[in-house]
C-alpha atoms as a PDB file:
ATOM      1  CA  UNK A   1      42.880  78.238 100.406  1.00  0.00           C
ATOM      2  CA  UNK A   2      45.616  79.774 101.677  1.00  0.00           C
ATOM      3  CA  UNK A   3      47.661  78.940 105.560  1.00  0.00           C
ATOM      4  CA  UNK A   4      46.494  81.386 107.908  1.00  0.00           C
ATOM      5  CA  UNK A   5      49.788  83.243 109.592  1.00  0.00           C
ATOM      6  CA  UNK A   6      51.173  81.027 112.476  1.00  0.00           C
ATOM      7  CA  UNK A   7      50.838  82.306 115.944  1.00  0.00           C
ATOM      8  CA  UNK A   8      53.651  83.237 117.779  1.00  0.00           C
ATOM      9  CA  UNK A   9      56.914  84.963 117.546  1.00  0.00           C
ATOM     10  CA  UNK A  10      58.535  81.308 118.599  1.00  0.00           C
ATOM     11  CA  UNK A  11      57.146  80.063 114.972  1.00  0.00           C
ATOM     12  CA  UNK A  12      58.452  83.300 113.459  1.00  0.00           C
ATOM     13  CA  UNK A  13      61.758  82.657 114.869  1.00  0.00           C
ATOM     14  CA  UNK A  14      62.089  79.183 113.536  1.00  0.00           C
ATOM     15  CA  UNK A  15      60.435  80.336 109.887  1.00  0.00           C
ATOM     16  CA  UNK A  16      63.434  82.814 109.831  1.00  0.00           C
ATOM     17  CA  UNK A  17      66.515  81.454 110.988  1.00  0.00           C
ATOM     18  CA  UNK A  18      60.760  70.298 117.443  1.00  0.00           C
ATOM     19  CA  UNK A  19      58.246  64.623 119.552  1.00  0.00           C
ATOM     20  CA  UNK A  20      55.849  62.048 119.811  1.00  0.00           C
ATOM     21  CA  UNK A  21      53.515  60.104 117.348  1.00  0.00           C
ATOM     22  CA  UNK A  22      52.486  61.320 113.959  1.00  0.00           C
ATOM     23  CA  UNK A  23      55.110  63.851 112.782  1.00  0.00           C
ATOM     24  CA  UNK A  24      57.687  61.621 114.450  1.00  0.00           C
ATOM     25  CA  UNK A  25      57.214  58.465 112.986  1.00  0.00           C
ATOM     26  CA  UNK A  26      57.269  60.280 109.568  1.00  0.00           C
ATOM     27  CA  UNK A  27      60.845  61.769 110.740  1.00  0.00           C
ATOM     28  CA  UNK A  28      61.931  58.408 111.533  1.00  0.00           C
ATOM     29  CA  UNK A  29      61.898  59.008 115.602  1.00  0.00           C
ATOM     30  CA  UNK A  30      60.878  56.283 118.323  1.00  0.00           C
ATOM     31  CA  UNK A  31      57.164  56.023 118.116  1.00  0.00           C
ATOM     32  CA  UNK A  32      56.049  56.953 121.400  1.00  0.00           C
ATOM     33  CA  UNK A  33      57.622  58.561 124.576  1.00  0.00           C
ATOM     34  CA  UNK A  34      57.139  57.316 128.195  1.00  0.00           C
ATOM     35  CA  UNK A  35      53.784  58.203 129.649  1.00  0.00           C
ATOM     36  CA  UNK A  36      53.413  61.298 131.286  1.00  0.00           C
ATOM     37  CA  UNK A  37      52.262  59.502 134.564  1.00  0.00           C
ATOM     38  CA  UNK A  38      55.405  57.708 134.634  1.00  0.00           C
ATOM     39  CA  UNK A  39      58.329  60.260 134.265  1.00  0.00           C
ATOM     40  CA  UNK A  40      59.441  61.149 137.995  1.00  0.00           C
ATOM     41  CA  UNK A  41      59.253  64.790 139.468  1.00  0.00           C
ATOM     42  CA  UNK A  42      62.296  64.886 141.026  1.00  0.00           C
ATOM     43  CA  UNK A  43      64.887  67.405 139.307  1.00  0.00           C
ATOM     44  CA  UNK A  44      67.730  65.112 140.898  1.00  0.00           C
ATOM     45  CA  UNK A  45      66.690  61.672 140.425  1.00  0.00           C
ATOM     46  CA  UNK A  46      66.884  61.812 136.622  1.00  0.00           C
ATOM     47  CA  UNK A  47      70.024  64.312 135.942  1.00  0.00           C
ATOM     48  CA  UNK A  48      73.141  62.981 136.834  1.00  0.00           C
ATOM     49  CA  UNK A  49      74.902  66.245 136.092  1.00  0.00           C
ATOM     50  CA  UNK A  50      74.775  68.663 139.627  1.00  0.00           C
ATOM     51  CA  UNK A  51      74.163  71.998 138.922  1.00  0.00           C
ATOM     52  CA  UNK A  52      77.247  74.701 140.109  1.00  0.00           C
ATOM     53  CA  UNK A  53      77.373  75.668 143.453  1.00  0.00           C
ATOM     54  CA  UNK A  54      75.070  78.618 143.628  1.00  0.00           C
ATOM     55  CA  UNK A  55      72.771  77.716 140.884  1.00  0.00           C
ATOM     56  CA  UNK A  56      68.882  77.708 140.851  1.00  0.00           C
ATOM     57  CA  UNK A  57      67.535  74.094 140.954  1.00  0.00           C
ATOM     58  CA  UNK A  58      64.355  75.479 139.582  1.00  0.00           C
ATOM     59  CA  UNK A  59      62.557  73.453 136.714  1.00  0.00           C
ATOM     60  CA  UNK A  60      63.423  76.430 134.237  1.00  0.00           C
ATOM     61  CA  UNK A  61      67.153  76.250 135.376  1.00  0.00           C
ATOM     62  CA  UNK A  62      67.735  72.496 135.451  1.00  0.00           C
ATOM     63  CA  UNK A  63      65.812  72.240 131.274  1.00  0.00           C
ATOM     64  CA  UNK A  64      68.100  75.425 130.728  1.00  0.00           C
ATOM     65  CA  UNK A  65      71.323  73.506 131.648  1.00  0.00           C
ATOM     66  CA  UNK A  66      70.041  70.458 129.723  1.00  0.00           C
ATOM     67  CA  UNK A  67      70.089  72.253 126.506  1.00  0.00           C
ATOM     68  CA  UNK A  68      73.106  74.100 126.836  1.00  0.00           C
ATOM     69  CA  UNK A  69      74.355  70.467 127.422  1.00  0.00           C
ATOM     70  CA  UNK A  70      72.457  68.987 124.446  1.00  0.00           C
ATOM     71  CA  UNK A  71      74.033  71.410 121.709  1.00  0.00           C
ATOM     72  CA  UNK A  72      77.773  70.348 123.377  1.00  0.00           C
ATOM     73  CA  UNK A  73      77.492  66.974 123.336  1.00  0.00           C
ATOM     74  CA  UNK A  74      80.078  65.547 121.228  1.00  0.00           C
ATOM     75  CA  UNK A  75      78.225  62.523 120.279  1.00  0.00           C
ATOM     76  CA  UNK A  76      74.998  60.760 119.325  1.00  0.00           C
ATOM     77  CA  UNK A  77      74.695  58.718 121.658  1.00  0.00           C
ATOM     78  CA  UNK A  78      75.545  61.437 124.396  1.00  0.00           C
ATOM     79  CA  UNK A  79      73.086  63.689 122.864  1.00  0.00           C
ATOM     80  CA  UNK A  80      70.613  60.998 123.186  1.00  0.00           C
ATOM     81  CA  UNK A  81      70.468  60.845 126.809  1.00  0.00           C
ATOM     82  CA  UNK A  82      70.086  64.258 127.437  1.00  0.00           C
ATOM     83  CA  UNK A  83      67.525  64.751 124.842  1.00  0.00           C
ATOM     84  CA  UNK A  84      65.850  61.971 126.565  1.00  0.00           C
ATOM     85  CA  UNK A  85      65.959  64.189 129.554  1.00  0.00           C
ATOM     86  CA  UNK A  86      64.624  67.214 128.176  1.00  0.00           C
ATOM     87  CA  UNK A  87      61.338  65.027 126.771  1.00  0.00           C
ATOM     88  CA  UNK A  88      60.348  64.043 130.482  1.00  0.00           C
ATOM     89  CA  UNK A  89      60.644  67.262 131.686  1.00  0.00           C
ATOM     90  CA  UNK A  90      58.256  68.200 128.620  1.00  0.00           C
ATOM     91  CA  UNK A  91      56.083  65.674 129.227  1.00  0.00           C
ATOM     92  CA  UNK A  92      55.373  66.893 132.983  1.00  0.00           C
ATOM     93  CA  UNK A  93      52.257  69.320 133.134  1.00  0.00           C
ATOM     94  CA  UNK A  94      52.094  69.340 136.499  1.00  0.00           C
ATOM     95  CA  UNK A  95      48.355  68.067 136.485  1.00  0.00           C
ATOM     96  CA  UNK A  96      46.772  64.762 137.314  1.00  0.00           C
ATOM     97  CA  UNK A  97      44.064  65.178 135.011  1.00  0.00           C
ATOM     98  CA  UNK A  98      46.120  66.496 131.675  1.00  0.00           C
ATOM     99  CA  UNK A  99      48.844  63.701 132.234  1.00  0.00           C
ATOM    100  CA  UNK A 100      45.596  60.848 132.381  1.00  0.00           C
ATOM    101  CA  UNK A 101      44.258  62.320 129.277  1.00  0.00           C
ATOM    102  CA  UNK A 102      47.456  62.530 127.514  1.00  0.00           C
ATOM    103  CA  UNK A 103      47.891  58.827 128.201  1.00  0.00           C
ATOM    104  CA  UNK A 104      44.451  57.744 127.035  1.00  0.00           C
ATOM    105  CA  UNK A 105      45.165  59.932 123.886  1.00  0.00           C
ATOM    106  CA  UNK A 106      48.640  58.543 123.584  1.00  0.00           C
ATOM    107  CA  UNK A 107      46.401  54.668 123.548  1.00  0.00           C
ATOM    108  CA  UNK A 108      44.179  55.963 121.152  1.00  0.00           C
ATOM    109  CA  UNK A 109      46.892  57.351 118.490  1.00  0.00           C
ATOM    110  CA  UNK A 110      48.699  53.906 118.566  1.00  0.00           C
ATOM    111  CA  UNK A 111      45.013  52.249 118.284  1.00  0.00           C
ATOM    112  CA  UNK A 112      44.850  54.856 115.218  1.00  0.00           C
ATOM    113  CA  UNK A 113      41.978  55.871 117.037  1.00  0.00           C
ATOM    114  CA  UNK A 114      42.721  59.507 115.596  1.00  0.00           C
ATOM    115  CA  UNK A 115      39.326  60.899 116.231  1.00  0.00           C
ATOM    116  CA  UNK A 116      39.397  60.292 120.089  1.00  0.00           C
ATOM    117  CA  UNK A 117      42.544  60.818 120.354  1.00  0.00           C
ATOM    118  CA  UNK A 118      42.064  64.564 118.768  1.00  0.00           C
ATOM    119  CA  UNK A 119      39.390  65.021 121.381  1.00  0.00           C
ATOM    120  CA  UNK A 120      41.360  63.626 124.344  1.00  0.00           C
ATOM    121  CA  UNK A 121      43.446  66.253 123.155  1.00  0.00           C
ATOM    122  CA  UNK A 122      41.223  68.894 122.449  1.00  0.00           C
ATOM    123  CA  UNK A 123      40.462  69.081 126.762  1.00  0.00           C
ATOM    124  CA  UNK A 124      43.835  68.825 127.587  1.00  0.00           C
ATOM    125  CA  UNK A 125      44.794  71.514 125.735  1.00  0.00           C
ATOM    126  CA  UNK A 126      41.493  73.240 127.296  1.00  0.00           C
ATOM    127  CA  UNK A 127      42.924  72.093 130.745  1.00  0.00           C
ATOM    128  CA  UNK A 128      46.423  72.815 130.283  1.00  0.00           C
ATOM    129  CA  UNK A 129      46.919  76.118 127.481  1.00  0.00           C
ATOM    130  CA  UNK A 130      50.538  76.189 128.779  1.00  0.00           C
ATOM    131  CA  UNK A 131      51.691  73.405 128.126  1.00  0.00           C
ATOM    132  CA  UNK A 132      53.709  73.082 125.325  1.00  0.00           C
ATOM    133  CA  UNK A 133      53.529  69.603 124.570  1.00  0.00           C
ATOM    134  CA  UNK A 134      49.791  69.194 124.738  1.00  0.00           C
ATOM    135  CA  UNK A 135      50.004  71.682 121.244  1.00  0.00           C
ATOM    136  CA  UNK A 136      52.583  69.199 120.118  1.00  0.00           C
ATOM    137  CA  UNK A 137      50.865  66.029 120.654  1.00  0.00           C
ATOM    138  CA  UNK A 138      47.642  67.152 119.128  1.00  0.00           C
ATOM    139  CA  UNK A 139      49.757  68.925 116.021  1.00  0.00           C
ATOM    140  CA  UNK A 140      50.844  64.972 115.385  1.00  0.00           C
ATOM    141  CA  UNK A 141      47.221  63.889 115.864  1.00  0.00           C
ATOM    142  CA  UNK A 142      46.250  66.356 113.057  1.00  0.00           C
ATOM    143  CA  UNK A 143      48.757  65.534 110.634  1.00  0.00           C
ATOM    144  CA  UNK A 144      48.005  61.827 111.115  1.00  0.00           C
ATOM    145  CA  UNK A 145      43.879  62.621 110.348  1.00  0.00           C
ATOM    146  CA  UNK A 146      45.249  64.840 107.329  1.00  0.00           C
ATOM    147  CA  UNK A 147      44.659  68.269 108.956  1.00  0.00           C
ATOM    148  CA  UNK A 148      47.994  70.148 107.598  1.00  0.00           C
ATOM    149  CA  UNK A 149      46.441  73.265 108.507  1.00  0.00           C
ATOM    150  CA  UNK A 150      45.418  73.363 112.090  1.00  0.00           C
ATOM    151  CA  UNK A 151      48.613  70.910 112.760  1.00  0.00           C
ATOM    152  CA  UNK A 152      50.822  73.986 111.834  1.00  0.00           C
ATOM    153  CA  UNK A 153      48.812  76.248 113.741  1.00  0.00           C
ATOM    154  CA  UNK A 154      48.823  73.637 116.760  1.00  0.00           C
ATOM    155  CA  UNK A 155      52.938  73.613 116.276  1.00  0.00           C
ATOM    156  CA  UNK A 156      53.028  77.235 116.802  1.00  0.00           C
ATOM    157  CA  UNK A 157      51.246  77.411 119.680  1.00  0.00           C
ATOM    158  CA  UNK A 158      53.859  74.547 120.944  1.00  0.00           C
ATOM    159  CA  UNK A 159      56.873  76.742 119.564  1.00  0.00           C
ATOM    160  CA  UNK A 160      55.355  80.011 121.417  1.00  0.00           C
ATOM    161  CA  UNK A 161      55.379  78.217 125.161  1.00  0.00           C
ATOM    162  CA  UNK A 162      58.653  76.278 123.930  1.00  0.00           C
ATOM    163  CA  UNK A 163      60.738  78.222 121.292  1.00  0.00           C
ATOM    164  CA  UNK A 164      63.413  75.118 121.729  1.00  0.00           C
ATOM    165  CA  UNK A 165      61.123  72.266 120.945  1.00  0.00           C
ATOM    166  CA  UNK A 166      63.058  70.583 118.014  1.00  0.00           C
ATOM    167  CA  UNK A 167      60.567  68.220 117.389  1.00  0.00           C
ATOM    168  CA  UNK A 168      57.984  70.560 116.507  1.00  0.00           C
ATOM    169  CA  UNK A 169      60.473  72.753 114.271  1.00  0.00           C
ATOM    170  CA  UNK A 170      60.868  69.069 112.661  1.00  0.00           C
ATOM    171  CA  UNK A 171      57.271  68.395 112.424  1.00  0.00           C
ATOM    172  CA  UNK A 172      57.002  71.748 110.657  1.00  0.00           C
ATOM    173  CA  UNK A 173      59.675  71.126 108.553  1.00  0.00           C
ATOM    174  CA  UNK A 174      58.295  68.005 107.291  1.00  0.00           C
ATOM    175  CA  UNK A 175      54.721  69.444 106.561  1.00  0.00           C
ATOM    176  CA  UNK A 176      56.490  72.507 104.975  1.00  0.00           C
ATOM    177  CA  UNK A 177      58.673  70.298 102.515  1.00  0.00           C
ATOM    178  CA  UNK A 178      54.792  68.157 101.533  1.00  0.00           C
ATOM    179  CA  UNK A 179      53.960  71.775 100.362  1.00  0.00           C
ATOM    180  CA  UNK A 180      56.442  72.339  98.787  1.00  0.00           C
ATOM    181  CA  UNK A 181      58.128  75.142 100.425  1.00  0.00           C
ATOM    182  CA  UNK A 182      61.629  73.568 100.938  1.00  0.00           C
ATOM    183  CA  UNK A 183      63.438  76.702 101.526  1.00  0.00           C
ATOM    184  CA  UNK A 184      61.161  77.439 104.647  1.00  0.00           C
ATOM    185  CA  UNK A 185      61.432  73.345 105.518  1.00  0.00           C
ATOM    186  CA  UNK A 186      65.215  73.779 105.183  1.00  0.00           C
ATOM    187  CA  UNK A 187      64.866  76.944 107.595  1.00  0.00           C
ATOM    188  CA  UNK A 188      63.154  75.212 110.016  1.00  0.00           C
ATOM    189  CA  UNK A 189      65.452  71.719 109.917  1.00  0.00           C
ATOM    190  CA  UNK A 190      68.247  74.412 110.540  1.00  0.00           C
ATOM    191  CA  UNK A 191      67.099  75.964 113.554  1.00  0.00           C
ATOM    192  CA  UNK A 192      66.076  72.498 115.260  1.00  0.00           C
ATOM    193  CA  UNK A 193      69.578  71.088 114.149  1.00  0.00           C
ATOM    194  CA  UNK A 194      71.008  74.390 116.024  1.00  0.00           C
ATOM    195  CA  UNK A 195      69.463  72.946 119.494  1.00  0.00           C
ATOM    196  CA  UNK A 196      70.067  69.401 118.280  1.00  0.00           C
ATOM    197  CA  UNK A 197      72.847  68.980 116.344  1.00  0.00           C
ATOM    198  CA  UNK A 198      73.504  65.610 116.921  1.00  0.00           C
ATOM    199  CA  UNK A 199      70.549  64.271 115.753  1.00  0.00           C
ATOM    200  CA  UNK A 200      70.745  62.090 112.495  1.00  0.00           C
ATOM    201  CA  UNK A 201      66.929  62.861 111.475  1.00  0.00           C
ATOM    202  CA  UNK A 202      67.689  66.356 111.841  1.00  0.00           C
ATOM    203  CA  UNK A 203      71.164  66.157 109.917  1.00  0.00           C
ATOM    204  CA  UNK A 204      69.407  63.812 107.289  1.00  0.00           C
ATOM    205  CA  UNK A 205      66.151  66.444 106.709  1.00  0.00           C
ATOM    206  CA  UNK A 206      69.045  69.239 106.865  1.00  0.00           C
ATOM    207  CA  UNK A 207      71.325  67.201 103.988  1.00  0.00           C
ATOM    208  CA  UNK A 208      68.401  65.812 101.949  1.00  0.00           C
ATOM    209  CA  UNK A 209      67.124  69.893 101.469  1.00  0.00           C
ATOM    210  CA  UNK A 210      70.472  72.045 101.436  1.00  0.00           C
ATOM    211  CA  UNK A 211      72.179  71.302  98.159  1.00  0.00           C
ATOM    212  CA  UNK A 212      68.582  71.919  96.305  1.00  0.00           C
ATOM    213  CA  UNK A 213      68.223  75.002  98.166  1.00  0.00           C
ATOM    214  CA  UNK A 214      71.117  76.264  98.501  1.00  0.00           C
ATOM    215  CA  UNK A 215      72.271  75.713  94.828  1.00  0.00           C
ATOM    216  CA  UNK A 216      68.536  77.347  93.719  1.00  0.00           C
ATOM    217  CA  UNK A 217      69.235  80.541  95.387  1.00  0.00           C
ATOM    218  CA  UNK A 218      73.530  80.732  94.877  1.00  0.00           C
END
């Protein structure tokens, strides 16, 4: 059978130029963020860098700012903290409900409880369409239960409400490369390692693929 096009013009961007469980602990990342319920919602409280005189303080603004910091940062460890930043602000959906039932789904995928954690999932993507990392956290779900297929799909929809998300670009990359296609994989390592470059899963993925690639199509 073959993969149904990917949604978005996010995913086309990636394919032509990513955080959480399944695709992450394949990559090599931490295993599990900080539950949604925990991350605070105050803008301030968690960047230490003030924003210019004049500029918004809106959500939008302040993640904005946090990349533009995340592909200057001149180390890893640098880079770190301000990735770290960007994940809280991803893992905010601004609803009660969707941030319970990403928890209890977040229990049930390090339970290996894949089935109810794919239906936790299932309504909080119901609850929540736009929220990027809803998409992402089932996409891991799916690749953990085998699902290739609907995983990609699920990463597109992530990459169409968050075109930046690095860790689905990696989570594509890595399904991408099990098919086979390393030439798209090494695309999509690329463009991550464009909005992350200081990531050493990123750089690894992007060093294991390039000479391969690269040399195949010289």
């Amino acid at each position: 059978m073959s993969i149904p096009r990917l949604p978005s013009a996010a995913l086309a961007l990636a394919l032509a130029t990513a955080w959480p469980f399944g695709l992450s602990a394949a990559l090599g990342q931490d295993s599990a963020p900080a539950q949604p319920g925990t991350v605070p919602h105050s803008d301030t409280t968690d960047n230490p860098a003030a924003p210019a005189p004049g500029a918004s303080r809106s959500p939008a603004a302040t993640l904005d700012r946090l990349f533009e910091r995340l592909a200057a940062a001149k180390s890893p460890e640098e880079a770190k903290g301000i990735a770290n930043l960007i994940q809280r602000r991803w893992a905010r959906s601004g609803s009660d409900t969707a941030d319970l039932l990403m928890a209890r789904a977040q229990e049930a995928m390090r339970a290996k409880e894949l089935d109810l954690a794919i239906e936790l999932l299932d309504r909080v993507v119901s609850l929540e369409p736009d929220w990027a990392e809803g998409w992402n956290q089932r996409a891991n779900a799916l690749f953990l239960a085998g699902d290739s297929m609907r995983s990609m799909i699920d990463i597109g929809e992530a990459l169409k409400r968050e075109p930046r998300h690095y860790g689905a670009m990696m989570g594509l990359g890595t399904i991408l490369r099990q098919q086979g296609d390393d030439k798209r994989a090494l695309i999509a390592y690329r463009r991550a390692q464009e909005i992350y470059p200081q990531f050493e899963a990123i750089k690894d993925a992007v060093d294991s693929l390039k000479t391969e690639v690269d040399g195949r199509d010289a």
